[in-house]
Protein backbone atom coordinates (compact mmCIF):
# COMPACT_ATOMS: atom_id res chain seq x y z
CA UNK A 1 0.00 0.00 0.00
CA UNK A 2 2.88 2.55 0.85
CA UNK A 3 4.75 1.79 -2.23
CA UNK A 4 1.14 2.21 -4.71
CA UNK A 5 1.06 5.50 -2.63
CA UNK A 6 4.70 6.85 -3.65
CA UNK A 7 4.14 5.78 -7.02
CA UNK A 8 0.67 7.88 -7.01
CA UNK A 9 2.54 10.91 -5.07
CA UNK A 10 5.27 10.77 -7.66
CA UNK A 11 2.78 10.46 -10.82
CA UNK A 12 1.27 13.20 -9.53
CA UNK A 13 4.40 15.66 -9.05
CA UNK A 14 5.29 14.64 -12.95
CA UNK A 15 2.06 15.84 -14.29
CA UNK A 16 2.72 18.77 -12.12
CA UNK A 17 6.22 19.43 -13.28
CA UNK A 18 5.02 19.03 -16.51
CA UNK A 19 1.75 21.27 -16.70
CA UNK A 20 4.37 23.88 -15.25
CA UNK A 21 6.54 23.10 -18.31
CA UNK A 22 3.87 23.98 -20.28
CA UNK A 23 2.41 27.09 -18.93
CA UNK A 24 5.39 28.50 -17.57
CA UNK A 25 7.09 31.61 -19.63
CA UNK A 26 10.68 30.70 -20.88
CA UNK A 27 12.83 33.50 -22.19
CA UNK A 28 13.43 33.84 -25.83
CA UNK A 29 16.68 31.82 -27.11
CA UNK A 30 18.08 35.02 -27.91
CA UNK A 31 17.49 36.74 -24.40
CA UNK A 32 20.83 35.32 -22.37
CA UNK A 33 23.19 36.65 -25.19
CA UNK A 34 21.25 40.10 -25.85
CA UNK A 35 21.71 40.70 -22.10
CA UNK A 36 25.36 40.05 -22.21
CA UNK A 37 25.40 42.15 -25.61
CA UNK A 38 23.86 45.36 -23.37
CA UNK A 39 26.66 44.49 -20.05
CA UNK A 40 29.43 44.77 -22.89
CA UNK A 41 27.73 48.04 -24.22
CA UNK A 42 27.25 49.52 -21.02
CA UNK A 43 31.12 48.82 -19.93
CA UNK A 44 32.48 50.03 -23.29
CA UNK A 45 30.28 53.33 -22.55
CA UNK A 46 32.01 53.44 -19.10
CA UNK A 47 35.06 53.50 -20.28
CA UNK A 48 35.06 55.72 -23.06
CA UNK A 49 34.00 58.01 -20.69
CA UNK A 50 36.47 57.30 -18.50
CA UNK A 51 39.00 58.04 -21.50
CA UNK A 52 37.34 60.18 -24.23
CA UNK A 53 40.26 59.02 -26.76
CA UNK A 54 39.00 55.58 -26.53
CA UNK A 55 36.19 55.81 -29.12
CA UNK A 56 32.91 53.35 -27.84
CA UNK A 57 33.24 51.36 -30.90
CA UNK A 58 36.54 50.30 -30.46
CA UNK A 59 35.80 49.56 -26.42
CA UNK A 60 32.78 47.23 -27.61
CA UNK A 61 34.83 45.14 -29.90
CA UNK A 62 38.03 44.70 -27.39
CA UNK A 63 35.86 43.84 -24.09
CA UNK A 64 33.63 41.76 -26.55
CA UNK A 65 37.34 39.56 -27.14
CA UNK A 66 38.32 39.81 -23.79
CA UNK A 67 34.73 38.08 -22.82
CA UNK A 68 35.04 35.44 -25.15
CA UNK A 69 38.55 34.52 -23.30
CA UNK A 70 37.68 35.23 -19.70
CA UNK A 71 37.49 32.04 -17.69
CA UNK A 72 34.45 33.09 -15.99
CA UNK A 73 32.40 34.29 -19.23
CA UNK A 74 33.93 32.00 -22.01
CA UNK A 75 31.82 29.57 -21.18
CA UNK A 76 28.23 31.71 -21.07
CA UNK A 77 29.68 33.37 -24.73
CA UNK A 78 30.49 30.35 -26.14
CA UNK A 79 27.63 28.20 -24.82
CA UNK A 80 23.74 29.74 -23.76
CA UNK A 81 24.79 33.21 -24.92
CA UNK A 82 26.07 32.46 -28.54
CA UNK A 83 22.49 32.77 -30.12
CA UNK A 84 21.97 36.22 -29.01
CA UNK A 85 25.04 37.42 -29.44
CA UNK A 86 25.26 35.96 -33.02
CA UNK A 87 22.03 37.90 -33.66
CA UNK A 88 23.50 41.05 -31.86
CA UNK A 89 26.45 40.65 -34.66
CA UNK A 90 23.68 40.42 -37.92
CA UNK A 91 20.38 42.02 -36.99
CA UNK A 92 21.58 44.74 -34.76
CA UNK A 93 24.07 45.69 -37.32
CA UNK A 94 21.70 45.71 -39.75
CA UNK A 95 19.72 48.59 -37.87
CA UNK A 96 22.59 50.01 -36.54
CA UNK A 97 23.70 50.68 -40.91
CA UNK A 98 20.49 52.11 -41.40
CA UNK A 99 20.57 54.55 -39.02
CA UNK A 100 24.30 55.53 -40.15
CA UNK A 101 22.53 57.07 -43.01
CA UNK A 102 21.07 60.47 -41.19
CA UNK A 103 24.82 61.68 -40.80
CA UNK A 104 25.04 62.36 -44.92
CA UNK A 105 23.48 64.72 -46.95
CA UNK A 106 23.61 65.45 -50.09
CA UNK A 107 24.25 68.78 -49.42
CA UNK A 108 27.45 68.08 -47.59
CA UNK A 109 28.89 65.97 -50.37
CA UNK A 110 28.29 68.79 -52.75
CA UNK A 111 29.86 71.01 -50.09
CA UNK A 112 33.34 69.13 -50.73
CA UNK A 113 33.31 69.79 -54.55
CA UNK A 114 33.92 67.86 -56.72
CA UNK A 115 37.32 66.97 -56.83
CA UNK A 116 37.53 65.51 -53.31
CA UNK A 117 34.35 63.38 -54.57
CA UNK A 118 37.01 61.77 -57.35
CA UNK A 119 39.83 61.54 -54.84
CA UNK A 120 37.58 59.58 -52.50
CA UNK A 121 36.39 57.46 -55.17
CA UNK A 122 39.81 56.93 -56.04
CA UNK A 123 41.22 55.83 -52.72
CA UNK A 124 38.68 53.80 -52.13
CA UNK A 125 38.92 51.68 -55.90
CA UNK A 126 42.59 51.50 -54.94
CA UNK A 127 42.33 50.03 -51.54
CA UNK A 128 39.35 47.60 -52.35
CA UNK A 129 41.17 46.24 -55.34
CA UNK A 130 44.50 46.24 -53.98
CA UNK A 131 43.94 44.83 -50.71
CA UNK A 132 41.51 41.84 -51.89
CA UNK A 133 43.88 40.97 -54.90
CA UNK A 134 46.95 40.46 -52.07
CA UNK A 135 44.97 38.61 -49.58
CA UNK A 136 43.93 36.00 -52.52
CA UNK A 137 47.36 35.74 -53.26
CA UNK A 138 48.45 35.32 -50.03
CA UNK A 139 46.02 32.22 -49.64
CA UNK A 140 43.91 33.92 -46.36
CA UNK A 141 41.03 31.68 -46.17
CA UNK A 142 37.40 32.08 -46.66
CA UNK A 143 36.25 35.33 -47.24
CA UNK A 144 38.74 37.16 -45.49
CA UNK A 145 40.70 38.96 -48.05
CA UNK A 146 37.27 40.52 -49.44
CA UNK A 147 36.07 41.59 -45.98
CA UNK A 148 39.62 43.38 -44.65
CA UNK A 149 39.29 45.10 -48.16
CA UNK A 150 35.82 46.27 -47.62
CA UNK A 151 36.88 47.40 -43.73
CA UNK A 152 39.71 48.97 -45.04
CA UNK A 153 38.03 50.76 -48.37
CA UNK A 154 34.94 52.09 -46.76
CA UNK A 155 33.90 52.17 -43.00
CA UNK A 156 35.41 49.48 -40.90
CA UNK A 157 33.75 47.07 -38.66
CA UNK A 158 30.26 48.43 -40.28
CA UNK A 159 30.91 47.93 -43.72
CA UNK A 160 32.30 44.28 -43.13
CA UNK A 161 29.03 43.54 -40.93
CA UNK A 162 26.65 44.69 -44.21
CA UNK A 163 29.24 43.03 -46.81
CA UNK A 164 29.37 39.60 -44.48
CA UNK A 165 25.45 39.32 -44.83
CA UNK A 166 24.99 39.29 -48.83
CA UNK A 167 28.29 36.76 -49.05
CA UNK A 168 27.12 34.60 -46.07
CA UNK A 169 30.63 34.80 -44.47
CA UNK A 170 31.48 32.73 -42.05
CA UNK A 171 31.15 33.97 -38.51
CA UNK A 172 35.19 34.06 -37.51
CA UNK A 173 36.23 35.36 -41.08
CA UNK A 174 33.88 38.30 -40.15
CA UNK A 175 35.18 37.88 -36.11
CA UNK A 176 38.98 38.08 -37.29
CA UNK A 177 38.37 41.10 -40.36
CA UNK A 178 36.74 42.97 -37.29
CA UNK A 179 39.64 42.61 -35.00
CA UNK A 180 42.37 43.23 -37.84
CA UNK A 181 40.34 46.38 -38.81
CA UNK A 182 39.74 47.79 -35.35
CA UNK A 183 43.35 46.97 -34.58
CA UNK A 184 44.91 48.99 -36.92
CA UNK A 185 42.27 51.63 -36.75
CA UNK A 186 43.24 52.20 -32.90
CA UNK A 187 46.66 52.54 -33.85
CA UNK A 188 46.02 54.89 -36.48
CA UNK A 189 44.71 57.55 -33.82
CA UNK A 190 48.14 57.74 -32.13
CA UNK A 191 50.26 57.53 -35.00
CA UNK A 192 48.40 59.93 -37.80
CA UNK A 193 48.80 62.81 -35.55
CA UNK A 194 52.73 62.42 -35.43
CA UNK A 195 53.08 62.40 -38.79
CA UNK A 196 50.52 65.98 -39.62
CA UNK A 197 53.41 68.07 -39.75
CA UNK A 198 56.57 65.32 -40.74
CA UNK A 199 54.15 65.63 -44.42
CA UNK A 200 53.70 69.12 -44.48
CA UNK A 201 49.35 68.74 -43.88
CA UNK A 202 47.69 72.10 -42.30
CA UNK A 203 44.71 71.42 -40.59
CA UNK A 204 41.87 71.29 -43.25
CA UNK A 205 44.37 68.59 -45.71
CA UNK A 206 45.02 66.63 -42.71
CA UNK A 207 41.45 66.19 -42.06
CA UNK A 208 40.84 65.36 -45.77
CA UNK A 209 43.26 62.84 -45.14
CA UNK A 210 42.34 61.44 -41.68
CA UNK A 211 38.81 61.15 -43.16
CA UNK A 212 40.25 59.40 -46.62
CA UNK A 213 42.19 56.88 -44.73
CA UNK A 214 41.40 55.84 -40.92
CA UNK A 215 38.24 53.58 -40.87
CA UNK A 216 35.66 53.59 -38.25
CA UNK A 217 33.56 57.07 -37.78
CA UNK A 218 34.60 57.42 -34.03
CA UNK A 219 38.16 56.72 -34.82
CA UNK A 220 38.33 59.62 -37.46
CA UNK A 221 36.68 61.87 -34.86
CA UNK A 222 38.93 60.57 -32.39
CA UNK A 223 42.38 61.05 -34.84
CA UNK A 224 41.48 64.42 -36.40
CA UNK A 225 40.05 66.43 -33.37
CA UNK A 226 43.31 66.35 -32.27
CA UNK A 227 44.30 69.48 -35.09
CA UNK A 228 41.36 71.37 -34.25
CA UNK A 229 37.68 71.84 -35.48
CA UNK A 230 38.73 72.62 -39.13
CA UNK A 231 40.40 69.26 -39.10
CA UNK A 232 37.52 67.46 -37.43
CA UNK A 233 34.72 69.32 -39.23
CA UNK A 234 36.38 68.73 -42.93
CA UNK A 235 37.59 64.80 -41.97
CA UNK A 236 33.92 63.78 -40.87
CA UNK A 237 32.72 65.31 -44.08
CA UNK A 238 34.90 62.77 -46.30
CA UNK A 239 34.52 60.08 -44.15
CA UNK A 240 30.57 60.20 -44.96
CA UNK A 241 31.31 60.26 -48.93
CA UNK A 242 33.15 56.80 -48.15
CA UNK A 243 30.23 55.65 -46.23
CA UNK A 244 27.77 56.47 -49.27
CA UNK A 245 29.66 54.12 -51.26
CA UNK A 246 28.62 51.12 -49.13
CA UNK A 247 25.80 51.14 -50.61
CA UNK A 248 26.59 50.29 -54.15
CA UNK A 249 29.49 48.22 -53.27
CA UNK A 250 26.91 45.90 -51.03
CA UNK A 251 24.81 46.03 -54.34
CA UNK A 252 27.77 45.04 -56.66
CA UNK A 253 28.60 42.19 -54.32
CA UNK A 254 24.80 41.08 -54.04
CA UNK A 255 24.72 41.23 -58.14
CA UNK A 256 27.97 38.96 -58.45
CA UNK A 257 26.77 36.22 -55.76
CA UNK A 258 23.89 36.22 -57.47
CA UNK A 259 25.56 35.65 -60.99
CA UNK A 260 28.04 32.93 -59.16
CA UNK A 261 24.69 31.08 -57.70
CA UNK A 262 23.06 31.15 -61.03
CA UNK A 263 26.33 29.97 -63.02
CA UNK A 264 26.40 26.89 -60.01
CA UNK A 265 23.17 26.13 -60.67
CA UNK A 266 23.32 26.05 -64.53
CA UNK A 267 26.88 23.78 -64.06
CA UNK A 268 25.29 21.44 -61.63
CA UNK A 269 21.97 21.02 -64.36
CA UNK A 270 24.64 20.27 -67.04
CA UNK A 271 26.57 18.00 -65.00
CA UNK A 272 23.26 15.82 -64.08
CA UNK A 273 22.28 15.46 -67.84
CA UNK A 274 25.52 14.52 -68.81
CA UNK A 275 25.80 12.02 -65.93
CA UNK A 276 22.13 10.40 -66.81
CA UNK A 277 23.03 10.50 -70.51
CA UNK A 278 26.04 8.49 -69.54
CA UNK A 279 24.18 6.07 -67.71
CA UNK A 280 21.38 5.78 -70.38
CA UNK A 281 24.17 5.19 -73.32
CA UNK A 282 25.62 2.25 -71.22
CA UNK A 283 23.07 0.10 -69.52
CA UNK A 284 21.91 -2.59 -71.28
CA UNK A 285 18.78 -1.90 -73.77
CA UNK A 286 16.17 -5.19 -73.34
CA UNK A 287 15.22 -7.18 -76.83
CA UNK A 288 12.77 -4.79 -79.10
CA UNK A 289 12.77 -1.56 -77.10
CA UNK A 290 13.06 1.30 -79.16
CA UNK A 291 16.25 3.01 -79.44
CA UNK A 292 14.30 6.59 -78.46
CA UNK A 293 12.50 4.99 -75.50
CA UNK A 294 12.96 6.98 -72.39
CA UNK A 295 14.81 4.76 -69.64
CA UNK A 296 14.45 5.08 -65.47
CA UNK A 297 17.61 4.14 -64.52
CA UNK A 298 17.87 4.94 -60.78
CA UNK A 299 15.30 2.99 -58.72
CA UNK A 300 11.76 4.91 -57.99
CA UNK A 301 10.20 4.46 -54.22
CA UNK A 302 7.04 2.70 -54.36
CA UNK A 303 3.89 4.02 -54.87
CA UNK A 304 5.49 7.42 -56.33
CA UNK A 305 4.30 8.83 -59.36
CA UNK A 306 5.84 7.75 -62.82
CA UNK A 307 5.76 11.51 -63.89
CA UNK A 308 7.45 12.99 -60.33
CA UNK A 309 10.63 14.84 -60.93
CA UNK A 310 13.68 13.90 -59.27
CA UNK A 311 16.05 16.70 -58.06
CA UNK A 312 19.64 15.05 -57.70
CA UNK A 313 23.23 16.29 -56.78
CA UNK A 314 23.98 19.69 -57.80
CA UNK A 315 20.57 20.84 -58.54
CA UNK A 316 18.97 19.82 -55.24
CA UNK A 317 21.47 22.07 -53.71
CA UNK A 318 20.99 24.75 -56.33
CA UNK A 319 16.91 24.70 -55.63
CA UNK A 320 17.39 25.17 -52.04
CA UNK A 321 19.62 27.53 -52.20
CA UNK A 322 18.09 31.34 -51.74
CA UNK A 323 19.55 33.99 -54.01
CA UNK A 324 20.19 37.24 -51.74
CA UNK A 325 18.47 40.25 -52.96
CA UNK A 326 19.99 42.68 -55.98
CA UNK A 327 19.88 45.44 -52.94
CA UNK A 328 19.95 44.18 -49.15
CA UNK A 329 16.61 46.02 -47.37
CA UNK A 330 18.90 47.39 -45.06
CA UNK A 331 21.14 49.07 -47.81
CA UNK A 332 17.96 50.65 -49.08
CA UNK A 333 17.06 51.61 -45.16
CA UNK A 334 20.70 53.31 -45.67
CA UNK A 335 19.70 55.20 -48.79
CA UNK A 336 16.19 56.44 -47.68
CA UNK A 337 17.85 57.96 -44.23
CA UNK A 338 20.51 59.66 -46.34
CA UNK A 339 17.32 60.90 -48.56
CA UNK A 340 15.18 61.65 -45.35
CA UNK A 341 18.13 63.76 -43.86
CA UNK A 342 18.85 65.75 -47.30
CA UNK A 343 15.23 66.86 -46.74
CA UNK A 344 15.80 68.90 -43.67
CA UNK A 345 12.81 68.12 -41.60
CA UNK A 346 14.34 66.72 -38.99
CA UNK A 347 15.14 68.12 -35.67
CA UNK A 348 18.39 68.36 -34.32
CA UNK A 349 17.30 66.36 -30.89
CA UNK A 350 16.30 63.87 -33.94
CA UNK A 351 19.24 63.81 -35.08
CA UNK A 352 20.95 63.62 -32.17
CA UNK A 353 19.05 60.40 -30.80
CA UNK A 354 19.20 59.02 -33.91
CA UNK A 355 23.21 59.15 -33.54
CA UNK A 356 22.28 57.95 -29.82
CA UNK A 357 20.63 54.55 -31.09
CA UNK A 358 22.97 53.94 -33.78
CA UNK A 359 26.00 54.25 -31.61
CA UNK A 360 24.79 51.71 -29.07
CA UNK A 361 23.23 49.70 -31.38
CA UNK A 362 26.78 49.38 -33.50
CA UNK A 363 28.42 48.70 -30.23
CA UNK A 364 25.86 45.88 -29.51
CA UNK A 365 26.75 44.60 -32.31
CA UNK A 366 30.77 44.75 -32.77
CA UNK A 367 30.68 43.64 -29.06
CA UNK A 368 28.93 40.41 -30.35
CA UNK A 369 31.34 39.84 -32.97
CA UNK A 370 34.50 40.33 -31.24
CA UNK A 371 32.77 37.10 -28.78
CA UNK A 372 33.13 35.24 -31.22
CA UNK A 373 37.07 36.26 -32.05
CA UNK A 374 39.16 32.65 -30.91
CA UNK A 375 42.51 33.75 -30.49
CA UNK A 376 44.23 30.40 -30.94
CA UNK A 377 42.94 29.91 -33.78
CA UNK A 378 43.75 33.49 -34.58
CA UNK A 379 47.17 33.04 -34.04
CA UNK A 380 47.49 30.51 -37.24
CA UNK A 381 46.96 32.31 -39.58
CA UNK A 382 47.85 35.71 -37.78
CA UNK A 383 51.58 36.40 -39.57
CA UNK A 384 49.40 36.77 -42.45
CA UNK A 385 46.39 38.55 -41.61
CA UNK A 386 49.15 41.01 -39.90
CA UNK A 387 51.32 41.16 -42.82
CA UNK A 388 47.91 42.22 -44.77
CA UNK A 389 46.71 44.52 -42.73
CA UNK A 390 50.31 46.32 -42.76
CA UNK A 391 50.11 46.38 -46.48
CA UNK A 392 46.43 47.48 -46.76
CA UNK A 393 47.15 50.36 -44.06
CA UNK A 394 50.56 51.56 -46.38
CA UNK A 395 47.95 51.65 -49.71
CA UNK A 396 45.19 53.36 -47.75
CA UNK A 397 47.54 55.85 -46.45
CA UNK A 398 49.90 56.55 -49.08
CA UNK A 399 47.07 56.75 -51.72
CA UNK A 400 45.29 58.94 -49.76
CA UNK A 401 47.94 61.19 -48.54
CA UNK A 402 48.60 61.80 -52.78
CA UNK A 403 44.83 62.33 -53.10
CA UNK A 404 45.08 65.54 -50.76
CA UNK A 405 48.36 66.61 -52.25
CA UNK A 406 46.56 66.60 -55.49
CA UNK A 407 43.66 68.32 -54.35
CA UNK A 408 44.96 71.33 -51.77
């Protein structure tokens, strides 16, 4: 009788456990990692308050590494965390690039003239090409040669966040582009002022050339404040005609994966024909079947349907495979802020909020992808990532440095 009774007493506290289960609120997948995402914002705030030089970006992407390291967090970051800081790294970056767009006007690009315009566009063809065309040839892996170009070329961490999402990077090609990128971005703010006079730059060229050459928004502000408001004012102005072009590069690089997917697919068709063509030329024909007679030769499952089309190899792959857009919705998001700002309707305290949001929502972000920076296996392949980013920083900066020289 007592053991019926502890079997009833423990039926009982299952169904309870389980009617809990299922009426009980459980936090979104996403929640744990979003959390640590907004600790890693709010510390990076802390100290670039703490030390102004230190621009929030760059803080958010160096405590998001140290987190991913730290015996006590490693295992939260790499473990219940990763989702939401994964989708800190994509969809938060994604908003965070949209927003980016209210700091450019058309106006201000006019402002510049247009010789600066072609000096830009210049530096920037030079640095893409150049850097991309070395790190192929220096056998980096994955994407990584075409996202340390794009860092390099255009904005940084945010233009290898938007360029990452229409090539479907993997996550520590984008994690180790971010960190080389940042890297040599923080060094640039203590070396670029040492060398303003050295070249012979008053204040308004070596803003041109802070703004044609350094990479992240805060670390241009951070690099050319130091020579004064003319400096600052004329190197934010420049660094906004680079961010404009992230828009059609994204859309170039959307158009070519799309042309790639399409050329796979069409190879993959090819290759199937050719394959069942094969197979129909050699298997034995029975007595008195037509030469023209179409032939099953791979086994159907029972009951299916003698007219069902099969979808084999290449061209499985090929039909389940989503072509990205001609122009990522957030690039367009980009383009209708720069159009909504060229208006002037907005309010400054818009503006400024605006700036707010996208600041923390870019630090959200890089903080999520430097969690998932591994330095071990960093170190590999590090000589050469180094050795690129040295090269890539010499282009940018010499090119640039002509481009003002030719324009003063």
């Amino acid at each position: 009788m007592t053991l019926t009774a502890a079997r009833g007493r423990a039926r009982q506290a299952r169904k309870s456990r389980q009617a809990r289960q299922a009426t009980g609120w459980r936090p979104p997948a996403t929640a744990y990692g979003l959390g640590l995402a907004a600790a890693g914002v709010a510390a990076a705030w802390t100290v670039h308050r703490l030390f102004p030089a230190v621009p929030l970006l760059t803080a958010a992407v160096v405590l998001g590494i140290v987190a991913a390291h730290l015996p006590g967090a490693r295992g939260l970051v790499r473990g219940v965390c990763r989702a939401g800081l994964s989708f800190a790294g994509k969809r938060l970056m994604r908003l965070g690039i949209v927003l980016l767009g209210l700091k450019l006007s058309l106006d201000d690009v006019l402002g510049l003239g247009w010789a600066t315009v072609a000096m830009v566009l210049g530096v920037v063809a030079a640095t893409f090409c150049g850097t991309w065309w070395l790190g192929r040839r220096m056998g980096l892996r994955g994407d990584q040669p075409l996202l340390i170009a794009t860092g390099y070329s255009i904005c940084g961490a945010s233009a290898i966040g938007a360029v990452s999402e229409v090539s479907d990077s993997d996550e520590r090609d984008v994690a180790t582009s971010v960190a080389l990128v940042t890297l040599c971005g923080t060094l640039a703010i203590a070396v670029l002022p040492l060398l303003q006079h050295p070249l012979g730059l008053d204040d308004a060229a070596f803003g041109r050339w802070v703004g044609a050459s350094v990479h992240d928004v805060g670390q241009v502000v951070a690099t050319a404040q130091t020579a004064g408001p003319a400096a600052l004012g004329d190197a934010v102005l420049v660094k906004l005609v680079r961010v404009a072009l992230l828009a059609p590069l994204v859309a170039a690089l959307a158009t070519a994966v799309r042309v790639r997917a399409k050329g796979t697919r069409a190879t993959g068709t090819e290759a199937d024909e050719s394959e069942a063509e094969g197979a129909r030329a050699t298997e034995p024909r029975a007595e008195g079947t037509r030469a023209t007679e179409p032939r099953v030769v791979e086994p159907r499952a029972e009951g299916a349907r003698a007219t069902e089309p099969r979808v084999v190899g290449a061209r499985a792959e090929g039909a389940t495979r989503r072509r990205p857009p001609l122009v990522p919705l957030f690039v367009l998001g980009f383009l209708a802020m720069t159009a909504l700002r060229s208006t002037g309707i907005l309010a400054t305290a818009a503006l400024d909020a605006a700036a707010t949001a996208q600041e923390l929502l870019l630090a959200a972000a890089l903080f999520g992808l430097g969690s998932a920076v591994h330095l071990p296996s960093l170190s590999r392949t590090g000589a050469r990532v180094a050795a690129l980013g040295l090269c890539a920083w010499v282009v940018i900066a010499g090119a640039s440095y002509g481009g003002v020289l030719l324009t003063t």
